[in-house]
N, C-alpha and C. Protein backbone atom coordinates (compact mmCIF):
# COMPACT_ATOMS: atom_id res chain seq x y z
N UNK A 1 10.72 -1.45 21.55
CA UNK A 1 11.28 -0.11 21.44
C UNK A 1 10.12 0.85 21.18
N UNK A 2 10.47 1.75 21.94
CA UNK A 2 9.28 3.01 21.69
C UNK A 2 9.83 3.98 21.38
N UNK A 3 9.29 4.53 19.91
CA UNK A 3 9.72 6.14 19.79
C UNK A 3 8.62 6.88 19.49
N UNK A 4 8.18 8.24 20.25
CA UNK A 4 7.05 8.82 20.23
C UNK A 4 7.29 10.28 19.56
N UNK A 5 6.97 11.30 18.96
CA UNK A 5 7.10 12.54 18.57
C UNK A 5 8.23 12.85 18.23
N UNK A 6 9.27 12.28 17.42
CA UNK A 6 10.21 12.58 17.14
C UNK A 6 10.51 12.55 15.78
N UNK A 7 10.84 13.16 15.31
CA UNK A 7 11.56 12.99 13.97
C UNK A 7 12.90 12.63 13.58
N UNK A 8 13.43 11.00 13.07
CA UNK A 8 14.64 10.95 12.93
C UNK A 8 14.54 9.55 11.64
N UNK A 9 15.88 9.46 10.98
CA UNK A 9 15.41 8.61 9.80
C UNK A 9 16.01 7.27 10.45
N UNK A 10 15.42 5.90 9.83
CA UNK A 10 15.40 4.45 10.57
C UNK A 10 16.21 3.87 9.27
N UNK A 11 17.11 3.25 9.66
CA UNK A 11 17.61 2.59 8.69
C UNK A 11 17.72 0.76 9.43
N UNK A 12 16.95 0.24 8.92
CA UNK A 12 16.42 -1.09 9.34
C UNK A 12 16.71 -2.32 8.26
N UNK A 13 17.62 -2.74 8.64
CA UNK A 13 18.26 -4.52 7.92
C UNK A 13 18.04 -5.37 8.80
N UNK A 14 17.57 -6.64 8.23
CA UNK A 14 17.56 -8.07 8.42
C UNK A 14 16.77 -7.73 9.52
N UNK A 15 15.82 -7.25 9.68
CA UNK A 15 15.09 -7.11 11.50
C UNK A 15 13.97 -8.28 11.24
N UNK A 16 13.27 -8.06 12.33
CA UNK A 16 12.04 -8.76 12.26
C UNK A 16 10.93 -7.46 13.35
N UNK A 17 10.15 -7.18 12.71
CA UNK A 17 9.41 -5.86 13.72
C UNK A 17 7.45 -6.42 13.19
N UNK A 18 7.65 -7.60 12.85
CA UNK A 18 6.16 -8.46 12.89
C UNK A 18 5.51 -7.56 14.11
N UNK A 19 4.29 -7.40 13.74
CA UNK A 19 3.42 -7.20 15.50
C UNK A 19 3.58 -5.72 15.46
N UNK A 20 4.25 -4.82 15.09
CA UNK A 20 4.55 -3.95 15.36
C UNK A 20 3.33 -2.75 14.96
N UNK A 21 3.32 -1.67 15.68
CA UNK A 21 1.94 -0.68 15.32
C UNK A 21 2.81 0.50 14.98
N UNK A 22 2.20 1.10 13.85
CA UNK A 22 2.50 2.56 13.13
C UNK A 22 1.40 3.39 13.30
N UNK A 23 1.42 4.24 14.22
CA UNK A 23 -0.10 5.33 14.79
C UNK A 23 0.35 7.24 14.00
N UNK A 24 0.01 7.03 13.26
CA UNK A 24 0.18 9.11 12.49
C UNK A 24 1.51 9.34 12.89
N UNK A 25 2.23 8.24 11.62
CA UNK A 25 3.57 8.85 11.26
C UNK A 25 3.60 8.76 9.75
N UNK A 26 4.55 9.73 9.62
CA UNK A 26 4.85 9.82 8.00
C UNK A 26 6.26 9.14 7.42
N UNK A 27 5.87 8.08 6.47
CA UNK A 27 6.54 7.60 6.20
C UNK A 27 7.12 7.79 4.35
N UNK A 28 6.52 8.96 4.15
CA UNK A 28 6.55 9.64 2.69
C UNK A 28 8.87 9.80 2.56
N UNK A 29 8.52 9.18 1.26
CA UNK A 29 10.15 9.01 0.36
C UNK A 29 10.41 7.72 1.08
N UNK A 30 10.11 7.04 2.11
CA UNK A 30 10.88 5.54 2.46
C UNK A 30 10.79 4.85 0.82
N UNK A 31 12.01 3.82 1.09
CA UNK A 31 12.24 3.08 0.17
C UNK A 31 11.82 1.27 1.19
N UNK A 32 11.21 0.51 0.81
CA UNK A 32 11.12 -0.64 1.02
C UNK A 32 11.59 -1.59 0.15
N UNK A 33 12.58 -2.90 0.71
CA UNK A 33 12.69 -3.70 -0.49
C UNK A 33 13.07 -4.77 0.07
N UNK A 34 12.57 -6.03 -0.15
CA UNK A 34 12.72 -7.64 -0.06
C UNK A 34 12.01 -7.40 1.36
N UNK A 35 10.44 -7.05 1.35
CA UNK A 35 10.01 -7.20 3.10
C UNK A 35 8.85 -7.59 2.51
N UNK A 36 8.58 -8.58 3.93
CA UNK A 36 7.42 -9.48 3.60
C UNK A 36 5.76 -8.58 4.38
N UNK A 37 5.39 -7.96 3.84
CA UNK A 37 4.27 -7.17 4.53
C UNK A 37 2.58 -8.28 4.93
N UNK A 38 2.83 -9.82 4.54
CA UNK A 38 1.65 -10.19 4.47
C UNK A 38 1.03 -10.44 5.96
N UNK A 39 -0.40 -10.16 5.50
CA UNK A 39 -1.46 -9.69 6.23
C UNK A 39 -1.43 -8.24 7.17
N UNK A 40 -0.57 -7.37 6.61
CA UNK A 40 -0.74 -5.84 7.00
C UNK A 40 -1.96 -5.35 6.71
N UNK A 41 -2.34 -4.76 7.78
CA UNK A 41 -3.38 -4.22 7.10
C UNK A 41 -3.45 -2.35 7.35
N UNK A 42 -4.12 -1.53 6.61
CA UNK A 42 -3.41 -0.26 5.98
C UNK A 42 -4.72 0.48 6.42
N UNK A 43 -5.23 1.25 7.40
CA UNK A 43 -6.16 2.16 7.10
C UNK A 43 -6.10 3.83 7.06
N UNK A 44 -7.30 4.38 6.32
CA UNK A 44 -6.50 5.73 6.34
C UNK A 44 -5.21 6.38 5.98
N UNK A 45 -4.71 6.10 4.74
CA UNK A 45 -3.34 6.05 4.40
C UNK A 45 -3.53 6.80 3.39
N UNK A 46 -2.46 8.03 2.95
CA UNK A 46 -2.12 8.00 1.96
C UNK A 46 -0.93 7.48 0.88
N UNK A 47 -1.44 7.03 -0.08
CA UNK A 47 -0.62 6.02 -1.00
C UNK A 47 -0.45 6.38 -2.61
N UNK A 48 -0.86 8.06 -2.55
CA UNK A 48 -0.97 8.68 -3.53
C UNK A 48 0.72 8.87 -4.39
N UNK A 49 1.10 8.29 -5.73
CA UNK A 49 2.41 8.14 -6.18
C UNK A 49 3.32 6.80 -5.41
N UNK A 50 2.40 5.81 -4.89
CA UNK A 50 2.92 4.95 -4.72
C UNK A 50 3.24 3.97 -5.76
N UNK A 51 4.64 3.42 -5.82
CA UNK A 51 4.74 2.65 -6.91
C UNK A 51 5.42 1.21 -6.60
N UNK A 52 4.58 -0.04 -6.67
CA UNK A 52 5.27 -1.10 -5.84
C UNK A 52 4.98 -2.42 -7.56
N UNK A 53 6.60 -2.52 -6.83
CA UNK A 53 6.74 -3.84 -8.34
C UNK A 53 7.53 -5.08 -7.68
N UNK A 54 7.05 -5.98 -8.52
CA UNK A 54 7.46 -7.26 -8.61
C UNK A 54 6.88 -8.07 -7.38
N UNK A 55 5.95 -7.78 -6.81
CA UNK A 55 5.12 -7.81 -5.46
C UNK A 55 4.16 -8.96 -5.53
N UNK A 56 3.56 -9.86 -4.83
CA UNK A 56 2.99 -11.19 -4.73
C UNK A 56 1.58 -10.32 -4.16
N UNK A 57 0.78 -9.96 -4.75
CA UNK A 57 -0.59 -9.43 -4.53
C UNK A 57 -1.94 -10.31 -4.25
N UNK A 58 -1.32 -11.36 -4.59
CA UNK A 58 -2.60 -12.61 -4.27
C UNK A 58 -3.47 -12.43 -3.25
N UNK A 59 -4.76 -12.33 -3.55
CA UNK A 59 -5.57 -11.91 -1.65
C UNK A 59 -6.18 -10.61 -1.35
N UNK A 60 -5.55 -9.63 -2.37
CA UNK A 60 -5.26 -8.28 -1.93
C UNK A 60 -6.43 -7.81 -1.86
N UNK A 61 -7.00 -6.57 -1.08
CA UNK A 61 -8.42 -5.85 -1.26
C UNK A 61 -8.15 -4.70 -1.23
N UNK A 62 -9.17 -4.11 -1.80
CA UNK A 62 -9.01 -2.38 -1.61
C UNK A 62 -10.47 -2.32 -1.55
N UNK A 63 -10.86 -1.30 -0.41
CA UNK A 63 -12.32 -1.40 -0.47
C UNK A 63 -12.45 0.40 0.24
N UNK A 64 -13.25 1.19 -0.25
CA UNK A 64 -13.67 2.46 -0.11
C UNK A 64 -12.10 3.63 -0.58
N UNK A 65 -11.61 2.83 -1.39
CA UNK A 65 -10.55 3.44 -2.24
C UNK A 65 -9.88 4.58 -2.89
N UNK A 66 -9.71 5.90 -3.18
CA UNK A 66 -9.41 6.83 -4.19
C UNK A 66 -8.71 6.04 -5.26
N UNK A 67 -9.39 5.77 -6.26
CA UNK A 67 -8.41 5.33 -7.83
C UNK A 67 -7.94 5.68 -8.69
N UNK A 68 -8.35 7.33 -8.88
CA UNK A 68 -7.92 7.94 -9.77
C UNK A 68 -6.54 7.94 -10.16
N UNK A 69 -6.46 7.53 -11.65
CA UNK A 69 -4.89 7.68 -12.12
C UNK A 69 -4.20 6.24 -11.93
N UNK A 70 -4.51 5.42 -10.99
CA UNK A 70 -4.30 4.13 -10.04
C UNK A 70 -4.36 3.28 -11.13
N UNK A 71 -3.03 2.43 -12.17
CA UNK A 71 -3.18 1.62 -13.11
C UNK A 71 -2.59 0.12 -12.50
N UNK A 72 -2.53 -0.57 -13.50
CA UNK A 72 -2.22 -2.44 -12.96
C UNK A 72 -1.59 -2.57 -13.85
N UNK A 73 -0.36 -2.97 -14.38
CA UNK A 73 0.59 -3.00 -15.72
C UNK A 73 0.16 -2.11 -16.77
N UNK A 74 0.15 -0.66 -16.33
CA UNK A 74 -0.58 0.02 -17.23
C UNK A 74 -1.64 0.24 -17.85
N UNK A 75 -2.35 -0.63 -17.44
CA UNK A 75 -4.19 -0.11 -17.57
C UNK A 75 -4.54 0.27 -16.39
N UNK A 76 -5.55 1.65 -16.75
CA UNK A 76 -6.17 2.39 -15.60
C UNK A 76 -7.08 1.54 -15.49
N UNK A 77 -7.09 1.17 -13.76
CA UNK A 77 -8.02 0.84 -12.41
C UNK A 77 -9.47 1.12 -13.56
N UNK A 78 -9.88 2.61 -13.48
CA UNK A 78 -11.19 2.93 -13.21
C UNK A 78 -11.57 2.74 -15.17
N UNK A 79 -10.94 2.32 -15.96
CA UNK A 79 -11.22 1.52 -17.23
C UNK A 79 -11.59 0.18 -17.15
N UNK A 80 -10.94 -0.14 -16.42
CA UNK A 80 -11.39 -1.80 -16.30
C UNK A 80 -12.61 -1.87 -15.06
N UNK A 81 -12.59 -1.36 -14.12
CA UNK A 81 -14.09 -0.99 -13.56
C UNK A 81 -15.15 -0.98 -14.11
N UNK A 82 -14.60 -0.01 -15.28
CA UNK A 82 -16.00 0.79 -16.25
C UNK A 82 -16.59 -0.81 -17.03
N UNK A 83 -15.48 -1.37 -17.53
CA UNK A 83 -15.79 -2.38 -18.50
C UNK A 83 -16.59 -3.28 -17.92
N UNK A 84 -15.99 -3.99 -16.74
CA UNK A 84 -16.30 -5.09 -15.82
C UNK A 84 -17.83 -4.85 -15.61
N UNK A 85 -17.70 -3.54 -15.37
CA UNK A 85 -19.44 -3.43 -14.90
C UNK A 85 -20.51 -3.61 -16.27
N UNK A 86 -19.90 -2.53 -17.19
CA UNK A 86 -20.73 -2.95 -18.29
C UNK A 86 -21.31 -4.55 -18.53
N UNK A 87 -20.86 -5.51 -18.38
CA UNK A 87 -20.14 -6.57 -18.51
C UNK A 87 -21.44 -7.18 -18.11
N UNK A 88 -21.65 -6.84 -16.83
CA UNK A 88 -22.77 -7.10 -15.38
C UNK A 88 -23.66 -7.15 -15.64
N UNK A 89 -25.23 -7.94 -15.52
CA UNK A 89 -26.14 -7.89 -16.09
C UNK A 89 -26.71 -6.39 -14.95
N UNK A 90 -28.15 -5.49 -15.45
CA UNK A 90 -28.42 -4.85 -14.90
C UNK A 90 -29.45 -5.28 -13.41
């Protein structure tokens, strides 16, 4: 299925859309829940007020990142950065 320049809302159960490509669409207020996203991979995204729980993260990377504010069960990202490095020999 192809939908190109349009704006309309998707309401999607039990599918399977594996393989599938997302090219500069906005997907800001979707709700996701019980979907298996592994090995997606995400570039150029914003993910700013994203909030994802109960999620199997094993594997995960983030690499050239914005973190600010960005916590892990409530400790800020860029605290435990700070520490880790301290940590590091020089």
């Amino acid at each position: 299925m192809d939908i190109h320049a349009t704006k309309q809302r998707l309401d999607v159960k039990n599918s399977d859309v594996s393989g599938s490509t997302f090219d500069d669409v906005n997907m800001s207020g979707c709700t996701m829940h019980d979907i298996n996203l592994s090995g997606l991979r995400i570039d150029y995204a914003n993910l700013a007020g994203v909030h994802v729980n109960n999620a199997n993260m094993a594997g995960a990377s983030l690499t050239d990142c914005r973190i600010e504010g960005m916590t892990i069960n409530g400790i800020k990202v860029e605290d435990m950065l700070a520490a880790h490095n301290k940590q590091r020999p020089a």
